[in-house]
C-alpha atoms as a PDB file:
ATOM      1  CA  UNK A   1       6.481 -91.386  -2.769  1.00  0.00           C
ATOM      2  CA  UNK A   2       7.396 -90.739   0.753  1.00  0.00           C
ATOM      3  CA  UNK A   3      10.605 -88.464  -1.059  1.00  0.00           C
ATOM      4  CA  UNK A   4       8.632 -86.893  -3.378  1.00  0.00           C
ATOM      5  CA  UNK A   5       6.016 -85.747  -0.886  1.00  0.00           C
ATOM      6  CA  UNK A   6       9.128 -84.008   1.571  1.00  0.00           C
ATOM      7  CA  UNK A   7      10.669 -81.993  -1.740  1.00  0.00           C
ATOM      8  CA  UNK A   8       6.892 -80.922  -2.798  1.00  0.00           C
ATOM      9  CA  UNK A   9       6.453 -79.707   0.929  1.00  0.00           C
ATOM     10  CA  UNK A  10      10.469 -78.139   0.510  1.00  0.00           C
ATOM     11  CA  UNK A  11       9.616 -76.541  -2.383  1.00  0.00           C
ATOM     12  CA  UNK A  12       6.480 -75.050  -0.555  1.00  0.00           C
ATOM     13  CA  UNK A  13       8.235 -73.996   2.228  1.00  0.00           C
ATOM     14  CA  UNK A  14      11.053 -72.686   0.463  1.00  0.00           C
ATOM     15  CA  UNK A  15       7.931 -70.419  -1.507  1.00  0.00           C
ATOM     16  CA  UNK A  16       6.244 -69.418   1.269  1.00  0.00           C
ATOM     17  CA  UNK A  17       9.759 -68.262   3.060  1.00  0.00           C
ATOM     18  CA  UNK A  18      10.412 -65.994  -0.416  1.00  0.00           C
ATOM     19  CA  UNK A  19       6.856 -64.535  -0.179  1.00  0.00           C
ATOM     20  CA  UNK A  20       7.259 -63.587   3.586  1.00  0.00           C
ATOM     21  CA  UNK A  21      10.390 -62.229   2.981  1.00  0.00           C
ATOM     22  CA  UNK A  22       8.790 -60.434   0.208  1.00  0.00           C
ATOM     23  CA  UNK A  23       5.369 -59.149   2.322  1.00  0.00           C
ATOM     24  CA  UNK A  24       7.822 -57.661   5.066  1.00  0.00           C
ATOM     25  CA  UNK A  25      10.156 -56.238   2.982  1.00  0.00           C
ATOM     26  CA  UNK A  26       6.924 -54.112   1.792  1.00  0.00           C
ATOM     27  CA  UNK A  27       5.683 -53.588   4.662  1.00  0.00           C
ATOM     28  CA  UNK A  28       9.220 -51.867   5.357  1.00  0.00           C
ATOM     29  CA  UNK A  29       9.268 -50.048   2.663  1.00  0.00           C
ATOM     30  CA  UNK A  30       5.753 -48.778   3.403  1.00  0.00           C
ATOM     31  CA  UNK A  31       6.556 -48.076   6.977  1.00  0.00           C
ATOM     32  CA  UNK A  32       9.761 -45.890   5.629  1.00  0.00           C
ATOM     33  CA  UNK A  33       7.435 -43.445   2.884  1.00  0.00           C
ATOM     34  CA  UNK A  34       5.397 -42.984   5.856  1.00  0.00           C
ATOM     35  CA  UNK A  35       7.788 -41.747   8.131  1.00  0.00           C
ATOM     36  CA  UNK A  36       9.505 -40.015   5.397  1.00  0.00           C
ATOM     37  CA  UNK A  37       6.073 -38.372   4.358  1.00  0.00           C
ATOM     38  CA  UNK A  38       5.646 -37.184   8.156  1.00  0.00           C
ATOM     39  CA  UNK A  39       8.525 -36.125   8.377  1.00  0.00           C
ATOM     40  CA  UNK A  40       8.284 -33.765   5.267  1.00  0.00           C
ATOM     41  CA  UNK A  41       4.719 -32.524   6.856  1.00  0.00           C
ATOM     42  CA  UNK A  42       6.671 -31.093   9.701  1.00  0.00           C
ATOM     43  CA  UNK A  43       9.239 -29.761   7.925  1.00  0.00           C
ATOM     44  CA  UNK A  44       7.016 -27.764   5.848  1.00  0.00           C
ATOM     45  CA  UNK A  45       4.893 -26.674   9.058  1.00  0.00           C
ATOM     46  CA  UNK A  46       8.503 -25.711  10.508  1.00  0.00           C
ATOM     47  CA  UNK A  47       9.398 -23.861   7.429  1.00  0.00           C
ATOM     48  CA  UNK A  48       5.474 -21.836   8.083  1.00  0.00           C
ATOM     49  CA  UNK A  49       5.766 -21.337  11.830  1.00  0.00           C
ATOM     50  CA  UNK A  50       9.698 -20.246  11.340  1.00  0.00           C
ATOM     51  CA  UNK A  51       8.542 -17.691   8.135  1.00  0.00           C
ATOM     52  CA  UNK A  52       5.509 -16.382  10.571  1.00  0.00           C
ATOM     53  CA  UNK A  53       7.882 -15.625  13.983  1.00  0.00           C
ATOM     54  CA  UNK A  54      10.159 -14.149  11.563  1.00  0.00           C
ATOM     55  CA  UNK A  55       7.606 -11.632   9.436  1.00  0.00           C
ATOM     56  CA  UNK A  56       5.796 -10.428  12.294  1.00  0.00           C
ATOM     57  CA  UNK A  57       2.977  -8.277  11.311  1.00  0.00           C
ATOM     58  CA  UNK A  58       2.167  -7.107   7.839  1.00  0.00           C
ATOM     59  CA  UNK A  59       3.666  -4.242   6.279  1.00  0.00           C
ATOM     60  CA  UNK A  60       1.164  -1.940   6.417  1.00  0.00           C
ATOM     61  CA  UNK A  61       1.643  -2.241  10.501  1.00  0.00           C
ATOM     62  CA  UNK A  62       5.131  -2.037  10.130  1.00  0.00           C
ATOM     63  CA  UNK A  63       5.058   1.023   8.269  1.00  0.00           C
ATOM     64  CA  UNK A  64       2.441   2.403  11.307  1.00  0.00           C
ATOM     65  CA  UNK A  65       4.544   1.017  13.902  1.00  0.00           C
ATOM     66  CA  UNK A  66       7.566   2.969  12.466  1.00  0.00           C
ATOM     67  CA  UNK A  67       5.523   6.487  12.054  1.00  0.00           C
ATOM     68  CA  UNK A  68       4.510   6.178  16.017  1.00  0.00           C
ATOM     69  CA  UNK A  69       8.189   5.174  17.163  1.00  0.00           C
ATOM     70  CA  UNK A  70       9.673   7.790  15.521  1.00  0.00           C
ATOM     71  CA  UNK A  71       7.205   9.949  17.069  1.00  0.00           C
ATOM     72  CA  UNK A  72       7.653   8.662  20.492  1.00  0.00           C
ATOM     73  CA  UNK A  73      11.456   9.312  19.719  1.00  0.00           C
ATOM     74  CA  UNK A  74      11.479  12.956  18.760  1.00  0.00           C
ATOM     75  CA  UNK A  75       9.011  14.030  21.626  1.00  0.00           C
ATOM     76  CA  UNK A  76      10.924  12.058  24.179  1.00  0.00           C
ATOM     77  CA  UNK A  77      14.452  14.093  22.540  1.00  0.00           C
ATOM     78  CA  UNK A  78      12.487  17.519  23.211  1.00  0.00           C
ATOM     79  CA  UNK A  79      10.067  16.830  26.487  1.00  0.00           C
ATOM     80  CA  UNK A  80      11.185  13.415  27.932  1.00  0.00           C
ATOM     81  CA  UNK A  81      12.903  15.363  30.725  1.00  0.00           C
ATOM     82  CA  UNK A  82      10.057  17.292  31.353  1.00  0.00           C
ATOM     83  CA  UNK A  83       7.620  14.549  31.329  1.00  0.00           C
ATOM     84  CA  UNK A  84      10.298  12.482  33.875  1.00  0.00           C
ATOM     85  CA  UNK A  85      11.921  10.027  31.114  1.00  0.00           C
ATOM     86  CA  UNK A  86      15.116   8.045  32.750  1.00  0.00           C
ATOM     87  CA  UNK A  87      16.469   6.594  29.141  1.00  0.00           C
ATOM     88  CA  UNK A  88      18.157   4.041  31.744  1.00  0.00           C
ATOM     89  CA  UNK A  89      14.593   2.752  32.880  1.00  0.00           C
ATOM     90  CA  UNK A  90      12.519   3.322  29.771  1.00  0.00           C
ATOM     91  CA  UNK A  91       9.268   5.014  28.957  1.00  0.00           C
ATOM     92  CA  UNK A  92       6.908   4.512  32.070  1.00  0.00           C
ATOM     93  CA  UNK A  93       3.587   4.564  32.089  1.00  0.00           C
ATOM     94  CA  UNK A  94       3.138   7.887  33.348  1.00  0.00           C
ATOM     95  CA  UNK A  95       5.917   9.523  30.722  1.00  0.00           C
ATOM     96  CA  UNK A  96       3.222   7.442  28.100  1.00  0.00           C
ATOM     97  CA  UNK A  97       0.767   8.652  29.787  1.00  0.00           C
ATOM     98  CA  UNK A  98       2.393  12.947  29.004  1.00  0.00           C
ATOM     99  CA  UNK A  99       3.505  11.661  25.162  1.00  0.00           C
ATOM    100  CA  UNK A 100      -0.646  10.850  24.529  1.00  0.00           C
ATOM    101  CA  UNK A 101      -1.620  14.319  25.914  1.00  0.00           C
ATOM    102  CA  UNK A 102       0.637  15.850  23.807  1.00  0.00           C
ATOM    103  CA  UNK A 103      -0.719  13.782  21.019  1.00  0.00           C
ATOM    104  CA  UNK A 104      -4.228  14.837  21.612  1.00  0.00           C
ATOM    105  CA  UNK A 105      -3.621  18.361  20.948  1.00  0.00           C
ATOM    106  CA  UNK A 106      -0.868  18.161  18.519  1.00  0.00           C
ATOM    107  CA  UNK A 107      -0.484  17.333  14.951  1.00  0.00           C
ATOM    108  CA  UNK A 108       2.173  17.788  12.604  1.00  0.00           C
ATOM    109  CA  UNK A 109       0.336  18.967   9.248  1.00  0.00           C
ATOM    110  CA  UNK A 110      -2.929  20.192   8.917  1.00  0.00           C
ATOM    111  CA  UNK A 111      -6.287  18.693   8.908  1.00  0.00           C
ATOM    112  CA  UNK A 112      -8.871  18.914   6.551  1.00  0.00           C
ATOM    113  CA  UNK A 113     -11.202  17.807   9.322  1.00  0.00           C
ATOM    114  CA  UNK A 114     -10.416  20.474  11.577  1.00  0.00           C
ATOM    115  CA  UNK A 115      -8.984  17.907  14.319  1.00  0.00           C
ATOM    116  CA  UNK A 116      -6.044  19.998  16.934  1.00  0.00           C
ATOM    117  CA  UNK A 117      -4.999  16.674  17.734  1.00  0.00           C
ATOM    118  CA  UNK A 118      -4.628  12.869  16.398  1.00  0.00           C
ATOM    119  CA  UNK A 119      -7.758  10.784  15.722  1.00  0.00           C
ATOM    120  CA  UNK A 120      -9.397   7.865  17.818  1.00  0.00           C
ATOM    121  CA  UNK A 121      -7.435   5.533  15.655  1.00  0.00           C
ATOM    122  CA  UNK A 122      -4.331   6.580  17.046  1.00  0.00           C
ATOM    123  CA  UNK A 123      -4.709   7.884  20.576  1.00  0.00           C
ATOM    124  CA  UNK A 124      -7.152   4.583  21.565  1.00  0.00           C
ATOM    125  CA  UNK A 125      -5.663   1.804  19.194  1.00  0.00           C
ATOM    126  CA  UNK A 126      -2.214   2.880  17.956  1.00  0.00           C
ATOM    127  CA  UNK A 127      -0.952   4.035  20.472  1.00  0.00           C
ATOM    128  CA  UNK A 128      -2.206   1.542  23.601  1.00  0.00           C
ATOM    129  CA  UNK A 129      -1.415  -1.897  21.388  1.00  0.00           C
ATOM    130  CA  UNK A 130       1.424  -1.060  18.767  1.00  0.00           C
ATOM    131  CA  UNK A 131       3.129   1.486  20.099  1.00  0.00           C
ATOM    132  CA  UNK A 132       4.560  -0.389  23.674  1.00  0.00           C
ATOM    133  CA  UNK A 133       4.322  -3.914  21.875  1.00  0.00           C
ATOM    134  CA  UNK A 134       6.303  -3.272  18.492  1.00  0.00           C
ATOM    135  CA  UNK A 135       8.036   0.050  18.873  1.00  0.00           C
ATOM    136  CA  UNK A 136       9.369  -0.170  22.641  1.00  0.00           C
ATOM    137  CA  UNK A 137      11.018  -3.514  21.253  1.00  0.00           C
ATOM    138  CA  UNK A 138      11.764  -1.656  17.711  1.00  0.00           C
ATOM    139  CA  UNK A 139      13.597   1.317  19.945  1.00  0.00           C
ATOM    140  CA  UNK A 140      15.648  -0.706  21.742  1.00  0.00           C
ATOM    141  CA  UNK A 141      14.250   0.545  25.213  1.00  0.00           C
ATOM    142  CA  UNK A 142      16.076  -1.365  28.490  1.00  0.00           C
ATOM    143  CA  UNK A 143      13.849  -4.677  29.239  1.00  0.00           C
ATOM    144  CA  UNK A 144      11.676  -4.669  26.318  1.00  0.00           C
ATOM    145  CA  UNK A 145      14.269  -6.934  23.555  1.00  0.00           C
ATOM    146  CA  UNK A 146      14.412 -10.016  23.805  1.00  0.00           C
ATOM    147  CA  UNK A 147      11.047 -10.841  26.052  1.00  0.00           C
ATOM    148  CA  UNK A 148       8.790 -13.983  24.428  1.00  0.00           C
ATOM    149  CA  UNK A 149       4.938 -13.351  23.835  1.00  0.00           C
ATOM    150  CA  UNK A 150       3.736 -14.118  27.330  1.00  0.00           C
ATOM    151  CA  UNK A 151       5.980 -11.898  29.036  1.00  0.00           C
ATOM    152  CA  UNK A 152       5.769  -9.371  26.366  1.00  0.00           C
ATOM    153  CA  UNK A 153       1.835  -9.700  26.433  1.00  0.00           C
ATOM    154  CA  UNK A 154       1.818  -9.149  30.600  1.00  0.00           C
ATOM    155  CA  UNK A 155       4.184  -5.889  30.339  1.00  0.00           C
ATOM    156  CA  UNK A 156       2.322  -3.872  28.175  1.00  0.00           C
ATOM    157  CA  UNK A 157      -1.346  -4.644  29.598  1.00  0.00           C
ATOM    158  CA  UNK A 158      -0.377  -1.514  31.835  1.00  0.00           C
ATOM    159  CA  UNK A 159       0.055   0.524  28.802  1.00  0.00           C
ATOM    160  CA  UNK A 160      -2.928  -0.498  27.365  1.00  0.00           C
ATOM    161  CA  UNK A 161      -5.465   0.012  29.909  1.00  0.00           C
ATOM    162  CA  UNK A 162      -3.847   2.999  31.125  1.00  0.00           C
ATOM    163  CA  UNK A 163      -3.333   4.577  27.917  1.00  0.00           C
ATOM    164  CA  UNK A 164      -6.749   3.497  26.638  1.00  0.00           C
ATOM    165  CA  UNK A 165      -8.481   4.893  29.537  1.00  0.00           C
ATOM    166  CA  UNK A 166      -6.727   8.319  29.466  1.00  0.00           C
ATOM    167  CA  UNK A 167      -7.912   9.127  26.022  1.00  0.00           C
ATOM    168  CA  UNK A 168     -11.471   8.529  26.819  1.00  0.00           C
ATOM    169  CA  UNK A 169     -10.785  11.138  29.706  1.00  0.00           C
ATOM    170  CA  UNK A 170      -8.867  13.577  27.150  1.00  0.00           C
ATOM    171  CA  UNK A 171     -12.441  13.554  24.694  1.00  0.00           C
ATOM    172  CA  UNK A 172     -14.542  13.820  27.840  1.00  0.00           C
ATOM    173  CA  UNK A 173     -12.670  17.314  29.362  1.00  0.00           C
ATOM    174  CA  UNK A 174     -12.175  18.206  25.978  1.00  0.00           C
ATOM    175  CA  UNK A 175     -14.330  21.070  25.026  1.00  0.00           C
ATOM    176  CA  UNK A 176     -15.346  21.355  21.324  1.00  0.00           C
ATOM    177  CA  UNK A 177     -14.393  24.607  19.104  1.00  0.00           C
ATOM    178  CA  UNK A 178     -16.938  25.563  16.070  1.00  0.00           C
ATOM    179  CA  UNK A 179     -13.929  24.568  13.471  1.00  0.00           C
ATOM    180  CA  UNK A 180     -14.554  20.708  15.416  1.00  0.00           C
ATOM    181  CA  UNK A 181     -18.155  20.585  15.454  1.00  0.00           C
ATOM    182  CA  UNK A 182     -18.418  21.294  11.699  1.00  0.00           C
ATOM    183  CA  UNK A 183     -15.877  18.601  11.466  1.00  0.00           C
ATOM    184  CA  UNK A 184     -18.260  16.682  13.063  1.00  0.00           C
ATOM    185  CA  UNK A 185     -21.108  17.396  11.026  1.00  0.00           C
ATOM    186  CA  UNK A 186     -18.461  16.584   8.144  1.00  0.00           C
ATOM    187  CA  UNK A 187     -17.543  13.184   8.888  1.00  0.00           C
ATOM    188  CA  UNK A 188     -21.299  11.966   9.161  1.00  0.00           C
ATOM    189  CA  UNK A 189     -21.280  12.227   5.317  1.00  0.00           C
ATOM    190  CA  UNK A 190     -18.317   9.945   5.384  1.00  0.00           C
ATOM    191  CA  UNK A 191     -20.199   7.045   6.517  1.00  0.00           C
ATOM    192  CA  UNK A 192     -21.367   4.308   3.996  1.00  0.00           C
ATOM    193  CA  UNK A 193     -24.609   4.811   2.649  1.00  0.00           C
ATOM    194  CA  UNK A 194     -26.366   1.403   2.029  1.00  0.00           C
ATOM    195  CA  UNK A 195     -26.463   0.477  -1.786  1.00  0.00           C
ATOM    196  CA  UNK A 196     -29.426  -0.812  -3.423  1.00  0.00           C
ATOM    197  CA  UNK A 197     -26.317  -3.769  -5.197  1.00  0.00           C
ATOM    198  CA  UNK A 198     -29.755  -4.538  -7.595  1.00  0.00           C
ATOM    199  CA  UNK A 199     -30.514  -1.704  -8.172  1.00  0.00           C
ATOM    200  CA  UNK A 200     -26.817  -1.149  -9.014  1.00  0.00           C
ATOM    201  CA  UNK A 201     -26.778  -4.106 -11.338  1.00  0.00           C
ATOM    202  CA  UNK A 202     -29.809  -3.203 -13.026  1.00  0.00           C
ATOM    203  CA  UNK A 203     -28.348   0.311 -13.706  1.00  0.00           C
ATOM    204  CA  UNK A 204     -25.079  -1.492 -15.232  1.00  0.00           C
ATOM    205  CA  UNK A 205     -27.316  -4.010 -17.227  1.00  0.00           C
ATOM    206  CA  UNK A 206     -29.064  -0.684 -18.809  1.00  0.00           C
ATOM    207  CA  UNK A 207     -25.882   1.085 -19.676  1.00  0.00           C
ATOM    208  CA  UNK A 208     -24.217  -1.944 -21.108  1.00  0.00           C
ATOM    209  CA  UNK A 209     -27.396  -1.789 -23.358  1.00  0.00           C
ATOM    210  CA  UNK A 210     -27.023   0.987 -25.368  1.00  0.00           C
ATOM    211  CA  UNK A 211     -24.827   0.487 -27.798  1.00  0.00           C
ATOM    212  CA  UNK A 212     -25.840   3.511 -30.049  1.00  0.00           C
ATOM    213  CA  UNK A 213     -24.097   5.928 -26.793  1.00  0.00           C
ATOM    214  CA  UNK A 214     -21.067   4.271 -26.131  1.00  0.00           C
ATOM    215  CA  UNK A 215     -19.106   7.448 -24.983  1.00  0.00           C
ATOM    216  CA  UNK A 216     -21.816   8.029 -22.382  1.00  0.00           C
ATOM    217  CA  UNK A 217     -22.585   4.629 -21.586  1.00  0.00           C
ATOM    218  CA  UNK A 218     -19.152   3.844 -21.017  1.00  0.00           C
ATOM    219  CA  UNK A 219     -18.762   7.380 -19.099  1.00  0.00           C
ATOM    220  CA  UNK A 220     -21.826   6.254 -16.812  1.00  0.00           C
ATOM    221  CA  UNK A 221     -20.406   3.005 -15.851  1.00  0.00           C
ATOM    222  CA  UNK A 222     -17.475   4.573 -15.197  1.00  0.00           C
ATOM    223  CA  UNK A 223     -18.375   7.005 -12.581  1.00  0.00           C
ATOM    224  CA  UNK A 224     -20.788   4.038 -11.032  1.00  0.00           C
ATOM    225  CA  UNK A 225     -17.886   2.109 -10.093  1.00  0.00           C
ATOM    226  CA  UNK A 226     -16.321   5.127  -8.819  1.00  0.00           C
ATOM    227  CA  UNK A 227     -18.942   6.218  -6.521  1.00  0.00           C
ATOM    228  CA  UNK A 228     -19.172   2.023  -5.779  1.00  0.00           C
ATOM    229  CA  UNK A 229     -15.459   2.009  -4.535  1.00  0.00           C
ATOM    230  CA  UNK A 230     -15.280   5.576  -3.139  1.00  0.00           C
ATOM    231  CA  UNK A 231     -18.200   5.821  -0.669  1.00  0.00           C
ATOM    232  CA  UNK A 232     -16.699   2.857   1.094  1.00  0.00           C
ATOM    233  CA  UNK A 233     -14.653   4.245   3.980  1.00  0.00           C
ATOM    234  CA  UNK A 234     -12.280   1.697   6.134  1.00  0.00           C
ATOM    235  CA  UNK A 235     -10.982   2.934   9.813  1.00  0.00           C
ATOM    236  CA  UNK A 236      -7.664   2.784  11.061  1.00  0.00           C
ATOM    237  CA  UNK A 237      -4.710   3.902   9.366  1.00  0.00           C
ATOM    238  CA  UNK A 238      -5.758   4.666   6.249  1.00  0.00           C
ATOM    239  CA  UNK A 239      -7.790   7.612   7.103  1.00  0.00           C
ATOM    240  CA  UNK A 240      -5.689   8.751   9.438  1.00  0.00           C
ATOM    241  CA  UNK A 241      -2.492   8.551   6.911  1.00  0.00           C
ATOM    242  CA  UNK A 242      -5.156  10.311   3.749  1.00  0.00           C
ATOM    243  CA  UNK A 243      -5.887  13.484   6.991  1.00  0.00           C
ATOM    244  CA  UNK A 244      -2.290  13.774   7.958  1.00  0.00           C
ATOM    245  CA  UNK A 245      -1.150  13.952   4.246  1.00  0.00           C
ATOM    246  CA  UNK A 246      -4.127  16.451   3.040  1.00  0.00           C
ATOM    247  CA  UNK A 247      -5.609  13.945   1.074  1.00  0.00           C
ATOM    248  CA  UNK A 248      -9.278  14.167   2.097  1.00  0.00           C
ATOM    249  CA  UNK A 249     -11.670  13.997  -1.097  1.00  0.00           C
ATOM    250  CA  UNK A 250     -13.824  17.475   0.248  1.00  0.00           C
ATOM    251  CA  UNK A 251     -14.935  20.414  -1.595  1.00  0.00           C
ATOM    252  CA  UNK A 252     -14.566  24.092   1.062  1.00  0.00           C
ATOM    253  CA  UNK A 253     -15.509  21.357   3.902  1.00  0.00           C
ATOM    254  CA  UNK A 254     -18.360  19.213   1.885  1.00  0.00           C
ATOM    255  CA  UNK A 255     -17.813  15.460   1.160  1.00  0.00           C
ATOM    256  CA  UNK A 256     -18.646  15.195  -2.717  1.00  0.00           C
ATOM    257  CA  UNK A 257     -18.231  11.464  -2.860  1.00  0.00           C
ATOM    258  CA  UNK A 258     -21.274  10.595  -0.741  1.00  0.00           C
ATOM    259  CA  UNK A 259     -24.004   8.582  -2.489  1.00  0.00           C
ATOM    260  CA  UNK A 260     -26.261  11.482  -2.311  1.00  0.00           C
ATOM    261  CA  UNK A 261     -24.566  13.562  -4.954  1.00  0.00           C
ATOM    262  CA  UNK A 262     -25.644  11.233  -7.424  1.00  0.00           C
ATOM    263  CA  UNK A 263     -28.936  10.587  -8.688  1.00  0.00           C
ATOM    264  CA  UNK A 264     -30.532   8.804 -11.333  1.00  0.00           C
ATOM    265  CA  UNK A 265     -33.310   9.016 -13.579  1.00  0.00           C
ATOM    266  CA  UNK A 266     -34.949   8.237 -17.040  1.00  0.00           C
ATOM    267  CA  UNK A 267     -33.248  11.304 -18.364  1.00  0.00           C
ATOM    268  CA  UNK A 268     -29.549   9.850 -17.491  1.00  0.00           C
ATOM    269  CA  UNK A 269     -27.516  10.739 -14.541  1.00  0.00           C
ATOM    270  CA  UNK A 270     -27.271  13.582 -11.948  1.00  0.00           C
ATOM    271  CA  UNK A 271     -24.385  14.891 -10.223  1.00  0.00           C
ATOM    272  CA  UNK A 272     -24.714  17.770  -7.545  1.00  0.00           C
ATOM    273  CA  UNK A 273     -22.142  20.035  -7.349  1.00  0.00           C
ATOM    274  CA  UNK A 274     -20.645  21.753  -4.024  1.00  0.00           C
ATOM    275  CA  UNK A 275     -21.740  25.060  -5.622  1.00  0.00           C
ATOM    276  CA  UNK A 276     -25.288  23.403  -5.628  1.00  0.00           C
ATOM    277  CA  UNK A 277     -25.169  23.356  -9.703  1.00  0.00           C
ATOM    278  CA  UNK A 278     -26.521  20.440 -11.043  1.00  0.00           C
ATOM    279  CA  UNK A 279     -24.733  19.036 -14.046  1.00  0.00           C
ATOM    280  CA  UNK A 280     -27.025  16.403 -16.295  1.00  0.00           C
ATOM    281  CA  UNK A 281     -25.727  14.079 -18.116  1.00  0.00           C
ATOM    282  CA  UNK A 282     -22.345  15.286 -17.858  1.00  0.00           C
ATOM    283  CA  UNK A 283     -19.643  14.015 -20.469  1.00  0.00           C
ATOM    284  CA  UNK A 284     -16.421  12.613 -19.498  1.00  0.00           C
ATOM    285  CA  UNK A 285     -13.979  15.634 -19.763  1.00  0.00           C
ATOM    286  CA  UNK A 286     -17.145  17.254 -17.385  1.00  0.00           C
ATOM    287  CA  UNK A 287     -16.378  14.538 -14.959  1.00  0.00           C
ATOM    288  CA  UNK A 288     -13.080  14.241 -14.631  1.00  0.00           C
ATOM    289  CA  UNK A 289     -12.415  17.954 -14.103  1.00  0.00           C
ATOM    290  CA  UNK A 290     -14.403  17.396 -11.190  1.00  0.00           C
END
């Protein structure tokens, strides 16, 4: 019995050794997808942070910060030794300080708004935070390549409070011609009106109704959206690329895609003309030679 009893308790042992052996060589192979798994999480946050450094900013920046280096580039060819430039130093603050002043009063093509100069867009955003940031770097001037974000950061907050400062002064002295304050008058109707977006919906629901007109119902919904997406005006570039390329929507100096030249009624839609005609229900070939 006595023999018996020592191989049962063997034969335990011997089972309980297999199933330790067993639990830690789990727990091993738990312990290794882990640190497997972790280290796939930071290869893919590598792979992000590595993609970000290298895009930069998005394109449409790019494409800005291109325009105003190659601005920067031919002034500085023609008046950069007037204005003190020292290609061997760099553009100082004070040659920056000559390029925005030329800026203020000179444009390359013509504007529809009647501005002599660039908009606020460019002399007091552009130009102060893109400009010494992305295009000093882009133009290769001496001790701005190479410099990481703090450093870069501390350099150009001269630029930018400088710069930013200055164009405030430029709008202050400047004195307004009567081309500039109709301009002014002109860019009010740019602004956003407030939509009634029930009202809006309720108009859609109506049109979508009649199915006996669908030319005109079709045509209506049409010019809705239009009007929807239109009278929406962003800042920043965009304007500022649509004035320099004579793409401002006006009619001899009158906004015609205001909420205000459209109106409508039980009798179908409105649209007021710059010639202060007032076409009702107007079909689509009506509309589109608008």
């Amino acid at each position: 019995m006595a023999s018996g009893a020592m191989a049962n308790r063997s034969t335990q042992s011997a089972a309980v050794r297999r199933l330790a052996a067993l639990v830690e060589q789990d727990e091993q192979e738990e312990a290794q997808r882990l640190a497997e798994q972790r280290l796939a999480e930071w290869d893919r946050a590598a792979a992000a942070q590595k993609a970000a450094e290298e895009a930069g900013v998005d394109p449409k920046t790019k494409q800005q910060v291109k325009y105003l280096a190659g601005k920067l580039s031919a002034w500085l060819e023609v008046h950069g030794v007037a204005a003190g430039y020292d290609a061997a130093m760099g553009p100082t603050v004070e040659v920056m300080r000559h390029f925005q002043s030329y800026c203020f009063v000179h444009r390359k093509n013509y504007s529809l708004l009647g501005n002599q100069g660039m908009g606020d867009s460019f002399g007091a955003l552009q130009v102060p935070y893109l400009l010494p940031k992305y295009g000093f770097p882009l133009l290769q001037f001496p001790g701005w390549v190479g410099l990481d974000a703090d450093a870069l950061e501390m350099k150009c907050a001269p630029y930018k409070i400088s710069l930013r400062s200055q164009w405030k002064e430029l709008k202050v002295a400047h004195v307004l011609t009567e081309q500039e304050k109709l301009s002014e008058e002109q860019q009010r109707s740019l602004v956003k009106v407030k939509w009634d977006d029930r009202a809006l919906s309720l108009a859609q629901d109506h049109c979508m109704r009649d199915v006996l007109r669908l030319n005109r119902a079709c045509t209506r919904l049409a010019v809705m959206g239009f009007v929807r997406a239109t009278t929406s005006r962003s800042g920043g570039f965009t304007k500022d690329w649509a004035d320099r390329s004579g793409q401002c929507l006006q009619w001899l100096g009158r906004n015609v895609l205001n909420v205000y030249d459209f109106a409508w009624d039980t009798e179908g839609m409105q649209i007021e003309m710059p010639d202060c005609s007032v076409l009702q229900d107007a079909i689509a070939g009506e509309q589109g030679s608008m």
